[in-house]
PDB file of N, CA and C in Angstrom:
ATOM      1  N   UNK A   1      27.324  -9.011 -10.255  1.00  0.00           N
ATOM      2  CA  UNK A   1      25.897  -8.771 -10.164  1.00  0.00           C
ATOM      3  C   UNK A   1      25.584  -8.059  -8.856  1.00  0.00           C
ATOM      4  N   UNK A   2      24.613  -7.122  -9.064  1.00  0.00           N
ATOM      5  CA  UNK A   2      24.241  -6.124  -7.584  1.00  0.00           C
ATOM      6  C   UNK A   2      22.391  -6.148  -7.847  1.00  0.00           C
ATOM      7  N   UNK A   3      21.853  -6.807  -6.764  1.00  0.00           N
ATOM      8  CA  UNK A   3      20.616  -7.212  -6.506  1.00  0.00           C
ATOM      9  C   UNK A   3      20.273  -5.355  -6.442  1.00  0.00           C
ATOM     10  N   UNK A   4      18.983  -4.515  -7.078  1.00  0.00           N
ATOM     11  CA  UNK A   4      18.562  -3.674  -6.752  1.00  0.00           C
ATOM     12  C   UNK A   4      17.306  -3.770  -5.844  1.00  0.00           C
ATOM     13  N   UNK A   5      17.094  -2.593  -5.008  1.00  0.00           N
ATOM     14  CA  UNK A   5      15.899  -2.888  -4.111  1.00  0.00           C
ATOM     15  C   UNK A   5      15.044  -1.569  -3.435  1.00  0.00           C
ATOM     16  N   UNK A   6      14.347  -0.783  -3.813  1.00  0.00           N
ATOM     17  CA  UNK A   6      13.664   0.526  -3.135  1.00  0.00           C
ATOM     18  C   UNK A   6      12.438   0.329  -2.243  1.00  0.00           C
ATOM     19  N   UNK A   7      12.508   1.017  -0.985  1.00  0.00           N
ATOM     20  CA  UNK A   7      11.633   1.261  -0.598  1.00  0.00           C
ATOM     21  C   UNK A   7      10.198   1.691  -0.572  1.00  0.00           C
ATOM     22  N   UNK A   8      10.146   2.245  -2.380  1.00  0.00           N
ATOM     23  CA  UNK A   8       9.074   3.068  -2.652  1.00  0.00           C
ATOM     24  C   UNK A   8       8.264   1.965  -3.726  1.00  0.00           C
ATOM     25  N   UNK A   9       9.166   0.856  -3.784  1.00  0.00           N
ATOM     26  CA  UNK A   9       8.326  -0.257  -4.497  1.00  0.00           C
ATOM     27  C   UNK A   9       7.452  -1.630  -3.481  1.00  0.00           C
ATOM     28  N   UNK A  10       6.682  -1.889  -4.169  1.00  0.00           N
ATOM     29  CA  UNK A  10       6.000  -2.922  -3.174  1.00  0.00           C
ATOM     30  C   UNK A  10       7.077  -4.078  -3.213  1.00  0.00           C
ATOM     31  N   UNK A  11       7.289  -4.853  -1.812  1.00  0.00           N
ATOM     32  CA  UNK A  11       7.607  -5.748  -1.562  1.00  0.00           C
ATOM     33  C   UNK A  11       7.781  -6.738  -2.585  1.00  0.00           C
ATOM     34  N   UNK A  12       8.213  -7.565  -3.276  1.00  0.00           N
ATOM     35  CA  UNK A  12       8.003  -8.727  -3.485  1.00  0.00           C
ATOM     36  C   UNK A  12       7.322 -10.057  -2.793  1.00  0.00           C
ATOM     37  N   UNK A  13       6.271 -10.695  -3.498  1.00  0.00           N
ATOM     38  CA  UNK A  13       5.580 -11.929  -2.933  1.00  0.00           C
ATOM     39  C   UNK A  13       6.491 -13.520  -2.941  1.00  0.00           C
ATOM     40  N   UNK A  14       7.265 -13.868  -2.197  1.00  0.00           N
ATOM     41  CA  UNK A  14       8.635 -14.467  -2.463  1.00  0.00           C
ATOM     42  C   UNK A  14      10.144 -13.929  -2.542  1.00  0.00           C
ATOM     43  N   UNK A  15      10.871 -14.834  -2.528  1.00  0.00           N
ATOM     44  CA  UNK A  15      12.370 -14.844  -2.375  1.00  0.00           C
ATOM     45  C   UNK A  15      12.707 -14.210  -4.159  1.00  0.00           C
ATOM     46  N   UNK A  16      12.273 -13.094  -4.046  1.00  0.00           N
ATOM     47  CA  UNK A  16      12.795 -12.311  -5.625  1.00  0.00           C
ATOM     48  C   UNK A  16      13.442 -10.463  -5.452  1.00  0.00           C
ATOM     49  N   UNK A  17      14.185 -10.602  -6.089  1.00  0.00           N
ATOM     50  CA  UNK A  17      14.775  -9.271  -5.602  1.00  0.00           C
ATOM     51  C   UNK A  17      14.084  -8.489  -6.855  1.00  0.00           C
ATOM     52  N   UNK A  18      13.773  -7.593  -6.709  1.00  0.00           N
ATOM     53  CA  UNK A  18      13.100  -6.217  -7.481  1.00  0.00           C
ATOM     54  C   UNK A  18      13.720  -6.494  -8.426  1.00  0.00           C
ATOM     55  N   UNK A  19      14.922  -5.990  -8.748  1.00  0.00           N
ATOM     56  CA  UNK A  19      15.707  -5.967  -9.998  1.00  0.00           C
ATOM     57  C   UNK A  19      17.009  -6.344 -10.147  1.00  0.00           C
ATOM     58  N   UNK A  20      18.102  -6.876 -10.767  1.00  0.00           N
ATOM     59  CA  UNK A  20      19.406  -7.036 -10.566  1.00  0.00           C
ATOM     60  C   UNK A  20      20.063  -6.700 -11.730  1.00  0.00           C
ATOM     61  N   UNK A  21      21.462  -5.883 -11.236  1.00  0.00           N
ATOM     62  CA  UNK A  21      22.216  -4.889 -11.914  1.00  0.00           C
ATOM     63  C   UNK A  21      23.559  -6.055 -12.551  1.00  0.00           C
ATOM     64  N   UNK A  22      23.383  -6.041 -13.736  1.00  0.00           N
ATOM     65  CA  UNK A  22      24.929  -6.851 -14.231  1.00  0.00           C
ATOM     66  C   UNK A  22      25.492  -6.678 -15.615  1.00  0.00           C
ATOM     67  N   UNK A  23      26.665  -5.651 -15.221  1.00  0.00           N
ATOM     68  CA  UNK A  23      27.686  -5.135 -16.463  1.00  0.00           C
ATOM     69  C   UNK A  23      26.649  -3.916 -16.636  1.00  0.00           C
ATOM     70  N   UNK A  24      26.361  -3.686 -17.876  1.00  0.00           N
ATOM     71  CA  UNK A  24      25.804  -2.296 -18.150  1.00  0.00           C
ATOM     72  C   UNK A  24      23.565  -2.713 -18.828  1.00  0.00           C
ATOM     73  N   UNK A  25      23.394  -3.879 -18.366  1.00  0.00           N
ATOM     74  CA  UNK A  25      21.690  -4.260 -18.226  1.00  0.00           C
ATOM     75  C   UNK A  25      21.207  -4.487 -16.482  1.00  0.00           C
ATOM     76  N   UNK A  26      20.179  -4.362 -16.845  1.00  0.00           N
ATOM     77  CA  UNK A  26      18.856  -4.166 -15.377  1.00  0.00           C
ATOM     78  C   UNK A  26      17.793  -5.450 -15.811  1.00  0.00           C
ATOM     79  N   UNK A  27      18.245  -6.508 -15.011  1.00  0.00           N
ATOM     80  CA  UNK A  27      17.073  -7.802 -15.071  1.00  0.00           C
ATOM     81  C   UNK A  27      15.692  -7.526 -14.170  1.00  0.00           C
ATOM     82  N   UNK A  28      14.631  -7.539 -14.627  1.00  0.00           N
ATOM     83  CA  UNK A  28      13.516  -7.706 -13.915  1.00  0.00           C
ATOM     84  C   UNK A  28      12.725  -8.538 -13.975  1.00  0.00           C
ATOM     85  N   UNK A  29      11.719  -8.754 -13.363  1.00  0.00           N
ATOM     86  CA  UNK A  29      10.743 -10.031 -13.605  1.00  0.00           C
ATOM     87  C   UNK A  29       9.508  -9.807 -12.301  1.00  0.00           C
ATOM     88  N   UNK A  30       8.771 -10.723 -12.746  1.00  0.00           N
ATOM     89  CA  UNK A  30       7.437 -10.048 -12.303  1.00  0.00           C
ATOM     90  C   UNK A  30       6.811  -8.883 -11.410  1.00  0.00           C
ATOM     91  N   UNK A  31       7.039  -8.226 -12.320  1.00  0.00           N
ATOM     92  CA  UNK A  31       6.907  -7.138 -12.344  1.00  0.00           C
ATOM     93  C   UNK A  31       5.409  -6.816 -12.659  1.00  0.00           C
ATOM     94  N   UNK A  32       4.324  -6.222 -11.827  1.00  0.00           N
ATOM     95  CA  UNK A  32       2.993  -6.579 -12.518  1.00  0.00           C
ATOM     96  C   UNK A  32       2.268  -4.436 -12.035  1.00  0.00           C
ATOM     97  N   UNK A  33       1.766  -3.840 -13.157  1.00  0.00           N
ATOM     98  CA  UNK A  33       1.062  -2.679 -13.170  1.00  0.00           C
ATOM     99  C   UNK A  33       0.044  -2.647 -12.258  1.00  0.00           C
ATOM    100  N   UNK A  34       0.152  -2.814 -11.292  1.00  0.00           N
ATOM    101  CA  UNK A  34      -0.219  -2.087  -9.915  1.00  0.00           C
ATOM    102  C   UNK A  34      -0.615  -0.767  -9.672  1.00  0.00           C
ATOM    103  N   UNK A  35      -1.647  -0.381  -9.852  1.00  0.00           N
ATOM    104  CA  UNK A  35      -1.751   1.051  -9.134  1.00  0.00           C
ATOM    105  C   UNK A  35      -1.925   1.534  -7.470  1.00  0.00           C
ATOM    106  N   UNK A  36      -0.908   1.900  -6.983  1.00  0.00           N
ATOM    107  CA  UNK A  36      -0.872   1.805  -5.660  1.00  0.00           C
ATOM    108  C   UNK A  36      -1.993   2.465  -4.759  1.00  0.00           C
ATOM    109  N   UNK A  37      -2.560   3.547  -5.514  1.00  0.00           N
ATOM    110  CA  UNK A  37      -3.822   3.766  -4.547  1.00  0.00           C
ATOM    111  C   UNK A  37      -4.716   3.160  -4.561  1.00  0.00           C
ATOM    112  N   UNK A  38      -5.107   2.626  -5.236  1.00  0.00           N
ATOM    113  CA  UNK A  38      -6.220   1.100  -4.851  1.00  0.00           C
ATOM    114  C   UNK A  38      -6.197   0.004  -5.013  1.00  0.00           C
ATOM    115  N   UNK A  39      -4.691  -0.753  -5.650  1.00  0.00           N
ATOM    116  CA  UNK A  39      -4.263  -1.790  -5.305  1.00  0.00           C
ATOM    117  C   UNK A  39      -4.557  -2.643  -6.473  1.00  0.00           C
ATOM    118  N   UNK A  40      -5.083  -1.914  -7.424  1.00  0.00           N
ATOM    119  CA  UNK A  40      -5.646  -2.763  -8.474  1.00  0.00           C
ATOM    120  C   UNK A  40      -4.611  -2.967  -9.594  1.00  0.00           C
ATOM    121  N   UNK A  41      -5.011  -3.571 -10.350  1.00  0.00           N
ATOM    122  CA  UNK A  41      -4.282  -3.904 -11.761  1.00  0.00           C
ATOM    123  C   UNK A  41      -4.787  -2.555 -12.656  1.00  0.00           C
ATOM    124  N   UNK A  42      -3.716  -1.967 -13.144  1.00  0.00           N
ATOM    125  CA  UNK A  42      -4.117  -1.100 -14.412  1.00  0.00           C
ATOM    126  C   UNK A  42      -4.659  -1.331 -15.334  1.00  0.00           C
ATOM    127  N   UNK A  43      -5.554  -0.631 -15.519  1.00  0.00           N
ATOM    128  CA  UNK A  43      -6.488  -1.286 -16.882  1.00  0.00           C
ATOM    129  C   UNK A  43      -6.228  -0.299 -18.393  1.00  0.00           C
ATOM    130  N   UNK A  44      -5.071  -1.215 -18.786  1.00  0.00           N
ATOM    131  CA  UNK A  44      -4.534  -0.250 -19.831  1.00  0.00           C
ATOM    132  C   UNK A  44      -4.220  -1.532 -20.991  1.00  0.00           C
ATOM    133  N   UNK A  45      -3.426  -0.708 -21.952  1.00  0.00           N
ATOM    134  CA  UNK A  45      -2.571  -1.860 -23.232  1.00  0.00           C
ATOM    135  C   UNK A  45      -1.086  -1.958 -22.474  1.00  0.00           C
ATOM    136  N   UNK A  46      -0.775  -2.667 -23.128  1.00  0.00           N
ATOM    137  CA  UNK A  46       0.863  -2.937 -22.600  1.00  0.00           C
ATOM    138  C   UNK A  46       1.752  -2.186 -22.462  1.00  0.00           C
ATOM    139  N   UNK A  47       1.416  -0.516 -23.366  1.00  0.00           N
ATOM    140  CA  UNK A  47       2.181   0.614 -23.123  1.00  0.00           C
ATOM    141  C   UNK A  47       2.281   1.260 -22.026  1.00  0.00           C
ATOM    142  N   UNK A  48       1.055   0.709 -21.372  1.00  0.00           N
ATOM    143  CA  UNK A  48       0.552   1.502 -20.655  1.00  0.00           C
ATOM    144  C   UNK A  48       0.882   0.902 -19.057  1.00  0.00           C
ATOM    145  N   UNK A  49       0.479  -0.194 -19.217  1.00  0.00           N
ATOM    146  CA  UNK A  49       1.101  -1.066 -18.307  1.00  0.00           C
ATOM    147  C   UNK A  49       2.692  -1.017 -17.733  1.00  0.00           C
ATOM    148  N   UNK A  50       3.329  -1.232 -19.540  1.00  0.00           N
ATOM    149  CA  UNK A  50       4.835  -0.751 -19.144  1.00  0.00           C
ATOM    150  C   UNK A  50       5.309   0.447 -18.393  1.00  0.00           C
ATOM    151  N   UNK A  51       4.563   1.147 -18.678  1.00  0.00           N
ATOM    152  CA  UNK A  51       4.845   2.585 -18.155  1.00  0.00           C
ATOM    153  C   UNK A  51       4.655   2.438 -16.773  1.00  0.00           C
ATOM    154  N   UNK A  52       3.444   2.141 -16.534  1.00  0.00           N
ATOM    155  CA  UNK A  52       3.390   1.795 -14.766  1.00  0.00           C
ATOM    156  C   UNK A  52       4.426   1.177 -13.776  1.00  0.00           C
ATOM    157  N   UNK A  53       4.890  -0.298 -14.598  1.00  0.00           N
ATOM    158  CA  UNK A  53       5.297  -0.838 -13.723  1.00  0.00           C
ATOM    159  C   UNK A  53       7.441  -0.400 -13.844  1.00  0.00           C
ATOM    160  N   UNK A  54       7.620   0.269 -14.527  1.00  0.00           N
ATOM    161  CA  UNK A  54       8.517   1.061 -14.528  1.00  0.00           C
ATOM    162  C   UNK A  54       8.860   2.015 -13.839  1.00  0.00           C
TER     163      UNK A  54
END
């Protein structure tokens, strides 16, 4: 397993690593659609959301 981690993503709130790499899948978890210029929650459907927080 290899913990992933970028600079260009917001921090995590707690002891959680961005994403973690193991065999040939990518685990994530709270993961929340953020729009970074105003900090808000995206106001979309879940496609849309997904797309964001991807």
């Amino acid at each position: 397993m290899r913990a992933i981690s970028s600079p260009n993503a917001p921090q995590p709130i707690g002891p959680y690593s961005q994403a973690v790499e193991s065999g040939n899948f990518v685990f994530c978890s709270g993961q929340v659609a953020i729009v970074p210029d105003s900090g808000k929650l995206l106001d979309g459907d879940v496609r849309e959301q997904t797309e964001q927080v991807l």
